[in-house]
Each structure stands twice: as C-alpha cells, then as structure tokens.
Protein backbone atom coordinates (compact mmCIF):
# COMPACT_ATOMS: atom_id res chain seq x y z
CA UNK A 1 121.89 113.28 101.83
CA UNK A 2 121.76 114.81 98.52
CA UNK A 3 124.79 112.84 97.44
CA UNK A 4 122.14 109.36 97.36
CA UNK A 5 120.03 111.14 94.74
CA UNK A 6 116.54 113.32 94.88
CA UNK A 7 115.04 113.61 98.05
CA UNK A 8 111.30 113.35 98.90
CA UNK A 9 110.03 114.79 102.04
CA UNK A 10 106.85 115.81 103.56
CA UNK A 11 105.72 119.63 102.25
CA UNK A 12 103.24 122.14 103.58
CA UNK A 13 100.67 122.23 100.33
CA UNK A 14 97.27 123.81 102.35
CA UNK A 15 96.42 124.69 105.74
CA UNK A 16 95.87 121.02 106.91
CA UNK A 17 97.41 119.03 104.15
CA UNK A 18 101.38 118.00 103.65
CA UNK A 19 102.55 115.90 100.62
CA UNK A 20 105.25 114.01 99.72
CA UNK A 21 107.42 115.87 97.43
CA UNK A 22 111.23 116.91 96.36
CA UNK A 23 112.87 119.01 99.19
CA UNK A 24 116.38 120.86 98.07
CA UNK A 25 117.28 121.87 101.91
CA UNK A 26 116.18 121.10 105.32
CA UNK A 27 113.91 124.54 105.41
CA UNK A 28 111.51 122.93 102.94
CA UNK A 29 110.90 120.00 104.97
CA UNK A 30 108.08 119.81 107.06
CA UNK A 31 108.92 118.19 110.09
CA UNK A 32 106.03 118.45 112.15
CA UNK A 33 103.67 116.65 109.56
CA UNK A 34 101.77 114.05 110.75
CA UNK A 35 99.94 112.34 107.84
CA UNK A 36 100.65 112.75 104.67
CA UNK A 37 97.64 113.22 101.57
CA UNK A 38 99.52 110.20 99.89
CA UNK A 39 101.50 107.60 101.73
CA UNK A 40 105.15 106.47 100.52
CA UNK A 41 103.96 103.78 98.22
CA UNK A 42 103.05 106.05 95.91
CA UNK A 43 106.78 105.85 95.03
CA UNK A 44 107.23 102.27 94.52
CA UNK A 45 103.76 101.58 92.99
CA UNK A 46 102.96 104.49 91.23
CA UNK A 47 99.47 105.45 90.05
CA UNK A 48 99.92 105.11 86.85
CA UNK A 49 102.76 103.29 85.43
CA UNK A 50 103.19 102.09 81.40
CA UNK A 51 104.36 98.23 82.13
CA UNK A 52 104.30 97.08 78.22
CA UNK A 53 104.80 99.28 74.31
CA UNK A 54 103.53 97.40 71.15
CA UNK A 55 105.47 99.67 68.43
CA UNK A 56 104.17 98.09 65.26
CA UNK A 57 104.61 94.14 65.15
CA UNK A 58 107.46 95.07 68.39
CA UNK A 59 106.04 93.83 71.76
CA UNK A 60 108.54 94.64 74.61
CA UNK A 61 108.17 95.27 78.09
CA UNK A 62 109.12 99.15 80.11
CA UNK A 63 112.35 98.37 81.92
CA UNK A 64 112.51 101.72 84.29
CA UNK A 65 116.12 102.22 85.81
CA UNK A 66 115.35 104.37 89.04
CA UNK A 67 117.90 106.41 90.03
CA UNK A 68 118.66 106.59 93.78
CA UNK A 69 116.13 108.23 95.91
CA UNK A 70 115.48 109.42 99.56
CA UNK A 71 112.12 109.17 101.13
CA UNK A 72 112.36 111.11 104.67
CA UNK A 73 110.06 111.35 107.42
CA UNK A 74 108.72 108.36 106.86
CA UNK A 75 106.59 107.53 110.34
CA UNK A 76 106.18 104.00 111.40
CA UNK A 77 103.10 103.12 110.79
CA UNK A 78 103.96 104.14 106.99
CA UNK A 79 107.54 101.58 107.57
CA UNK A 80 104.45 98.93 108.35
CA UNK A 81 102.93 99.70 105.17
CA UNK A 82 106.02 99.41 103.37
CA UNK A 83 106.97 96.01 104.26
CA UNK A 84 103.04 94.84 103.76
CA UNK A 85 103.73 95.61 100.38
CA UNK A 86 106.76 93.94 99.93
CA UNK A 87 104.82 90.80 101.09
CA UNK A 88 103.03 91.57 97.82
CA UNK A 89 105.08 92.82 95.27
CA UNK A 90 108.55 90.74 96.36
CA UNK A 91 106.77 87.12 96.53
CA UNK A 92 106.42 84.82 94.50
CA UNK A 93 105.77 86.19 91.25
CA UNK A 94 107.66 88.51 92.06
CA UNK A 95 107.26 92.51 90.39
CA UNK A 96 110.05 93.44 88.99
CA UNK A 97 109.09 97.14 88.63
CA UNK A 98 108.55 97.47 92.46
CA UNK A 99 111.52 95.74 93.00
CA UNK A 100 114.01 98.48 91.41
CA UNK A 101 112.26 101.05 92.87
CA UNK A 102 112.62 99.32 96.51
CA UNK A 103 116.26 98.80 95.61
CA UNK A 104 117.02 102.55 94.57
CA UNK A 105 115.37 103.98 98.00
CA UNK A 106 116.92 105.00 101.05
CA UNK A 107 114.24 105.19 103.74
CA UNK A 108 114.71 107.81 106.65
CA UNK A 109 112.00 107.34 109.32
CA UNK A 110 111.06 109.81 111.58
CA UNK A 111 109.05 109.67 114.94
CA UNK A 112 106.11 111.54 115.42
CA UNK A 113 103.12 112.58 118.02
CA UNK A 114 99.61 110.77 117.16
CA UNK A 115 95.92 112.82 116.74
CA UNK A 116 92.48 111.60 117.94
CA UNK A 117 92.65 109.89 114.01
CA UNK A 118 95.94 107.64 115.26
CA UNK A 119 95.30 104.14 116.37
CA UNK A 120 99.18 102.22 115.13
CA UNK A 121 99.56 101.30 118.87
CA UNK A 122 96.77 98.76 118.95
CA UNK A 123 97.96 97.83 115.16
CA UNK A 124 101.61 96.85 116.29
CA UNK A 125 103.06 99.49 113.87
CA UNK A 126 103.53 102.47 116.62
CA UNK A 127 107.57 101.55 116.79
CA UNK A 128 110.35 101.50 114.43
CA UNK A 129 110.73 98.21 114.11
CA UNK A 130 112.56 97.48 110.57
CA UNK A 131 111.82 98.70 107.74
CA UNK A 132 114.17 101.41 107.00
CA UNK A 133 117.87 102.25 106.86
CA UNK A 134 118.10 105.64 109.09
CA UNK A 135 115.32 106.38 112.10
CA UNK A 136 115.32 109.49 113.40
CA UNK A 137 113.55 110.26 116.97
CA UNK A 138 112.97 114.02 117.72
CA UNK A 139 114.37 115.04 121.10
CA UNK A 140 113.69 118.67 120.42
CA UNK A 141 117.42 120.04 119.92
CA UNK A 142 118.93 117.21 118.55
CA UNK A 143 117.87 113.60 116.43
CA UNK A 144 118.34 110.17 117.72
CA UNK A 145 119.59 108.42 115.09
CA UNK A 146 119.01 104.35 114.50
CA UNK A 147 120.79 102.92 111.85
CA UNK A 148 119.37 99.63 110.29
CA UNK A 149 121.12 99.12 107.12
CA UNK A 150 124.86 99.39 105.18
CA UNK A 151 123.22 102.01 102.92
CA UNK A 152 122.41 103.88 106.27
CA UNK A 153 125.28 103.69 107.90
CA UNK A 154 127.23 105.53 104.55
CA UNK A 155 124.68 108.13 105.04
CA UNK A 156 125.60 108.54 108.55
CA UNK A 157 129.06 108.61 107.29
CA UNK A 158 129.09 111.10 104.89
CA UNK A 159 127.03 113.52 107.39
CA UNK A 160 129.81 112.07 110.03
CA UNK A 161 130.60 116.29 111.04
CA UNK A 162 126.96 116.48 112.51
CA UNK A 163 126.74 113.29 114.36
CA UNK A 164 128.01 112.13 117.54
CA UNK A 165 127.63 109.07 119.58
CA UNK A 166 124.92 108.44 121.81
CA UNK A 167 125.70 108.59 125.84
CA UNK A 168 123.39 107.67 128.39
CA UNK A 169 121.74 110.88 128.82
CA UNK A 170 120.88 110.30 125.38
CA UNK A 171 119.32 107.32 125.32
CA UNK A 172 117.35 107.87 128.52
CA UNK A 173 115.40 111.05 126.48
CA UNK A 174 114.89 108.17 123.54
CA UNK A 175 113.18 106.05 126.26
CA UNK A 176 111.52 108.70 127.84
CA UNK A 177 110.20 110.03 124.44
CA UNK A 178 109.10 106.91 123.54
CA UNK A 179 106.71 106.26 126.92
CA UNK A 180 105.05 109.92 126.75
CA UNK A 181 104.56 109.53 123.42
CA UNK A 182 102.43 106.13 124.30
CA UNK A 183 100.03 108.03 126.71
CA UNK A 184 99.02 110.65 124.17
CA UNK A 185 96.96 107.28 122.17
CA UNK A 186 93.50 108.55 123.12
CA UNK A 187 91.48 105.11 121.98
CA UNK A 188 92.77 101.15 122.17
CA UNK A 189 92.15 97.91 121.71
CA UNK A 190 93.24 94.55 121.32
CA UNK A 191 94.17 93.60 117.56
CA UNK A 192 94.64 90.03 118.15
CA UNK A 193 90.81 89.80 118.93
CA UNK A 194 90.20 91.20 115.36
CA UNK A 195 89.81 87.93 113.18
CA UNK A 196 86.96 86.69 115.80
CA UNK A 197 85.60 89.94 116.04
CA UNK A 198 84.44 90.44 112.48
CA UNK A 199 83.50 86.79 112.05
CA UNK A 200 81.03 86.84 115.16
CA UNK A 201 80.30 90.65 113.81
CA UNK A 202 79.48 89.86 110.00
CA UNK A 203 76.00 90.90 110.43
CA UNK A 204 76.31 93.28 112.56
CA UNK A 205 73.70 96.65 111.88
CA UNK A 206 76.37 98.63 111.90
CA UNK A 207 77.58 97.71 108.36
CA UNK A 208 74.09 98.94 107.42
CA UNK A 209 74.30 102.45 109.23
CA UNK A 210 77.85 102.89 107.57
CA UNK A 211 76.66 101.34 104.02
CA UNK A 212 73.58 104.24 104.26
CA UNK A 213 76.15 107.14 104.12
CA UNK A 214 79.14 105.46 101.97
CA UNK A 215 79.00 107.33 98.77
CA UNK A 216 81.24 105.03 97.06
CA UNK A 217 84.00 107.41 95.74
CA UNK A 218 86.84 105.16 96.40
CA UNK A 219 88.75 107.91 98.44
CA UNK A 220 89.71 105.40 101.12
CA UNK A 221 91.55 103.24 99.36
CA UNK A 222 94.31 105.53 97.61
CA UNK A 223 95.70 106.66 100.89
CA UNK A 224 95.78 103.77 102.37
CA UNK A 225 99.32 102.93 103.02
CA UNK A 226 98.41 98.93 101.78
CA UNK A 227 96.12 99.17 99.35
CA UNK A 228 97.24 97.88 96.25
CA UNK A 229 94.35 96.85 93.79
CA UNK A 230 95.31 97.95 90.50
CA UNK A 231 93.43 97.69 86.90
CA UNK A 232 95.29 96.65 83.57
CA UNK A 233 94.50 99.91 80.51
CA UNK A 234 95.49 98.95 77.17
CA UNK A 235 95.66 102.36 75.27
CA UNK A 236 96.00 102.35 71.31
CA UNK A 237 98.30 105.31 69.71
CA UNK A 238 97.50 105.14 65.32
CA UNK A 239 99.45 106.81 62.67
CA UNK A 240 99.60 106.73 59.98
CA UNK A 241 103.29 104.63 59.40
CA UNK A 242 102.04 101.71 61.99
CA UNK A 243 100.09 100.99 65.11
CA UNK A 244 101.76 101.63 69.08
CA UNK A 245 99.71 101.02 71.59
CA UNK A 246 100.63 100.44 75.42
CA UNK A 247 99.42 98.77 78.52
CA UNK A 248 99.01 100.39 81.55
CA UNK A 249 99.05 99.33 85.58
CA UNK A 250 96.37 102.06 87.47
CA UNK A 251 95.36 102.08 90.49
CA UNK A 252 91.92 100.68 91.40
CA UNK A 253 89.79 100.77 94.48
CA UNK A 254 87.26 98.02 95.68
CA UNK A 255 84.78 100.41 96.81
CA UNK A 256 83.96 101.05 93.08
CA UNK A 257 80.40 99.49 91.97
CA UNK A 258 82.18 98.26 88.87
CA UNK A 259 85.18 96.94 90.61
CA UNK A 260 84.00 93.28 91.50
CA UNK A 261 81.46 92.90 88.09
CA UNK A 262 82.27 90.22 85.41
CA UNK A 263 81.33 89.42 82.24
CA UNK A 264 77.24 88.66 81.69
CA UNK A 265 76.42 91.58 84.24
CA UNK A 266 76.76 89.65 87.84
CA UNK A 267 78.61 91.41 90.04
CA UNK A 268 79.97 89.62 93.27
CA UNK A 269 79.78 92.68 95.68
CA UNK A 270 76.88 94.79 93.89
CA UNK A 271 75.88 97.69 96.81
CA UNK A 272 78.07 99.53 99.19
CA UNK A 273 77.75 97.46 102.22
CA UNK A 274 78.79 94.19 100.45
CA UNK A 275 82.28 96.25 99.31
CA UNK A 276 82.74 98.48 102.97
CA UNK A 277 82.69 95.10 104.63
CA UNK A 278 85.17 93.42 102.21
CA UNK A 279 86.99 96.13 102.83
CA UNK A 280 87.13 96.00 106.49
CA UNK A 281 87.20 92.16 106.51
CA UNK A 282 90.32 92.14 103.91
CA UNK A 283 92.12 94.74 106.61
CA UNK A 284 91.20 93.07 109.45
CA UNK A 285 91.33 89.41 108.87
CA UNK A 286 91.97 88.31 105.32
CA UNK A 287 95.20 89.43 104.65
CA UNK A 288 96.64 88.36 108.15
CA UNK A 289 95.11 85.12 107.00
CA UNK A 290 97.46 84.76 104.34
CA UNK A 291 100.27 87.19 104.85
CA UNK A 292 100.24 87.00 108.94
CA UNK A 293 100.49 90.54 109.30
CA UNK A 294 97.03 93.10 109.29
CA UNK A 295 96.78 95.00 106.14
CA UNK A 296 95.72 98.04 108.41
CA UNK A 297 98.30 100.30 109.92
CA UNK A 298 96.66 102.71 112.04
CA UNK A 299 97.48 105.74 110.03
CA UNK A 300 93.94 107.35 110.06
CA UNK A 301 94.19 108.02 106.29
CA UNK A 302 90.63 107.09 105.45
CA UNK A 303 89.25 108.60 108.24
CA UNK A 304 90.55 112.15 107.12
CA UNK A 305 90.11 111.29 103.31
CA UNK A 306 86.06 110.31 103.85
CA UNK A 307 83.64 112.71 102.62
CA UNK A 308 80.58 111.42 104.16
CA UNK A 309 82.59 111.25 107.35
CA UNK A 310 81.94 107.20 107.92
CA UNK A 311 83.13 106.36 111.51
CA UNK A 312 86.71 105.68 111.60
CA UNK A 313 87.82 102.05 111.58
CA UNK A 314 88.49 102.02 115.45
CA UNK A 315 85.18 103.29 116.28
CA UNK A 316 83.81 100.59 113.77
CA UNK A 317 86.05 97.77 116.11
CA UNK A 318 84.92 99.14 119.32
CA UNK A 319 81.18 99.60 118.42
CA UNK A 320 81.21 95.70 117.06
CA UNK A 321 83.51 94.99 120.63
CA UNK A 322 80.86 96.23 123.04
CA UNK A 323 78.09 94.04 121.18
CA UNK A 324 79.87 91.07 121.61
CA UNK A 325 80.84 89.22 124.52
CA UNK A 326 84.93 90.35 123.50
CA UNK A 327 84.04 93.47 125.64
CA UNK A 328 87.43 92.53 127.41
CA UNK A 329 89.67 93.65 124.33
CA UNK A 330 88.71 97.12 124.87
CA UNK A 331 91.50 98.94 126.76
C-alpha cells in the first residue's frame, strides 16, 4: 500500500486513546481501535489551513498539491461522515482545497465491534455502504475484502500475492459477522422519528438539565465526524522591505458564547442551552432538511470527548421519546 503514498492509520497514543497518524508497517497499526480522538476529516479539512498570502501589493491564493495518501481503518460510521462532508465541501460553490485532498486519498475501511457509546445502527451508518475504495471485514485469520473503486481494485492488484477469491465458506463468515455484530448494539431507536421528535420536544426540561452542566468548551464539536464550522483569521507578517500578511480557515465550534454574536453586541444564541439545542437540532433535523441525510453518525465522539459528562445524544432521544406520545420508536 505504500506504493499510493503515506499511510495514516489508527495508533495507540494513551491507555484509552488511538489517533490517526503515519504507520510504516502493519505492526504499528492498531487494529482493534474503535474511535479515534480525531475523526478522518481532519485530513481533508484541516484545522488550520492558510487559504490566501498578500506578499506586498501580491494577493494570490494557496494552491496545495496533495500527494497521494492512505487513510486505513476507517469504520463506517466515519465513511458516513465522509460523504456528509462532501455534501458540503463538493456543492455548489464548490472548495477547491477539499477537493484535492478528496482526490489524493485512498480510503480503506475496516469493520469493527460497537461500545455502550455506539449508536450508527439506528443512524443508518452501521454498514459499508459507499464511501470508500477497499473495505475490509475482520474474520479473525483472514480480511474480507470489498472493493468499491478503480483506485481499489490497483491496490488489490499490486497486493495480488496475499489475496484470494472469496468461496462460499467465505462469504457465509461475512454474513455471519455481520448479524452478531448487530446484537452487540446495546440501545436503539428509530431515526426517522427524529425531525418530529425535536420539534414536539423543543421545550422540553431536559435542554435545561443538560444546559446546567454544559461548560461550553466546544470539545464536542472537533470530533465530530461532520462538524465543519470554521472561522476566517487574517494574520499580518511586517518587515521592514514590505507588508505579507495571510488569511487563515480554523476550525470553529457553535458551542462558543462568541460564536453566534454580531456586530452592536446581540448575540443570536447568547447562553448554553440556546447553542446545545442548535446543536442537537442542526444534527438531528436541520441538516437532513437540506442535505437529506442526518449530520449525526453514531460514532459516540462527543460523548467520550465531554467533560461535564452531558448525557449522550441517544439518551437525550430516548429521554425526549418516552415524554412524547412517539414512545413506539423506541426499540
């Protein structure tokens, strides 16, 4: 695989955390991650990225050429994520700097086991649907391999002296893998109620009792496989021969108290329930409304990555469930 350029895999960095870094050989890769600190967007909208250098009276814009790239062990409620941001970045305008970076990747999924955190089954992002050029299932001694894409398929070719095709033996462990794996979800529910749910469930308590312990920090929205709220920095460089200066893209969360503020000091979503329901609302209804596809994957991200240890989003849905008359959606 090293022949399509660096490869990024998921690393052992603590006890309970793995990252997303450059692997040299297969020892370095760990495979039985389950979430990493970062998700994979992180290398096709980067935290910080220069987008524009003014050197002197010279304004001209950063072209970046990537060079090809591997992301591996990419589960599929990541894949989801993926594609949610290409429904951002690759419309209409369209951002050019995501788009090279998309182009330069090869994407190697890999299956994986869910925690009590996991809820991509009632998401619709539990299965490797597209997404990806190679998808590898774990059978224990060998990988079921799934090829979506020409650039996978010359991976698979180069490699061609450790693969072999599939028989029926084979594909009955994929199936069986697949159907254990489902049964290990420990809570459920029915997305396509979710829309209703937090319309009839706007003013709901609960957003109170979570809104009491939210502290604010913004830690939610960096791991989150879909967020993608970003901030424009210009940064002046003097000399004394002439002036550069450069603009910035950054990463910005919603949860920040200065985040929906405009100029003569209003601010549209001043106190921390009016941004942890935006929040919600924008993963659970707004962006389906436009994009037809839930900005939430299921990863448990910001469950793990909360300080003040806010409910997870699932217990948040089922709480609001039971005090409506939707009881039904729970499963």
């Amino acid at each position: 695989m090293q022949t399509t350029g660096k490869v990024y895999a998921p690393v052992k960095v603590s006890d309970l955390s793995y990252s997303f870094k450059a692997v040299e050989t297969h020892s370095d890769i760990a495979f039985e991650a389950l979430r990493t600190i970062l998700p994979p967007k992180k290398f096709f909208f980067p935290q910080e990225e220069t987008i524009v250098m003014c050197d002197g009276d010279q304004i001209s814009e950063v072209v970046e050429v990537p060079t090809p790239f591997v992301v591996f062990g990419v589960h599929p409620c990541d894949l989801a994520g993926l594609l949610a941001l290409d429904k951002i970045f690759l419309s209409a305008p369209l951002d050019s700097h995501y788009q090279r970076r998309r182009r330069a990747a090869v994407i190697v999924g890999l299956s994986c086991l869910p925690d009590k955190h996991c809820f991509c089954r009632s998401m619709g992002t539990d299965t490797p649907n597209k997404g990806y050029d190679l998808f590898l299932t774990d059978l224990g001694e060998e990988f079921y391999v799934q090829i979506k894409s020409q650039a996978g398929l010359e991976v698979i070719q180069a490699c061609s002296t450790f693969v072999q095709s599939v028989n029926n033996d084979d594909n009955d462990s994929y199936k069986d893998f697949w159907s254990e794996r489902d049964k290990l979800f420990e809570r459920t529910f029915d997305s396509s109620k979710l829309p209703n749910l937090m319309d009839m469930g706007w003013n709901d308590p609960v957003w109170d009792q979570l809104a009491e312990r939210c502290l604010s920090c913004g830690n939610c929205t960096p791991v989150c496989p879909t967020c993608y709220c970003f901030d424009m920095v210009d940064v002046a460089m003097f000399n004394t021969q002439k002036m550069e200066a450069k603009r910035d893209r950054v990463w910005d969360s919603c949860q920040f108290s200065g985040f929906a503020a405009v100029a003569g000091g209003e601010n549209f979503r001043p106190g921390p329930i009016d941004r942890l329901k935006f929040w919600y609302r924008h993963k659970l209804h707004g962006f389906d409304d436009a994009i037809e596809i839930p900005s939430c994957v299921g990863c448990g991200r910001c469950t793990v990555s909360c300080p003040a240890g806010i409910d997870d989003l699932p217990g948040v849905v089922l709480t609001l469930l039971q005090k409506t008359n939707m009881k039904d959606a729970v499963q």
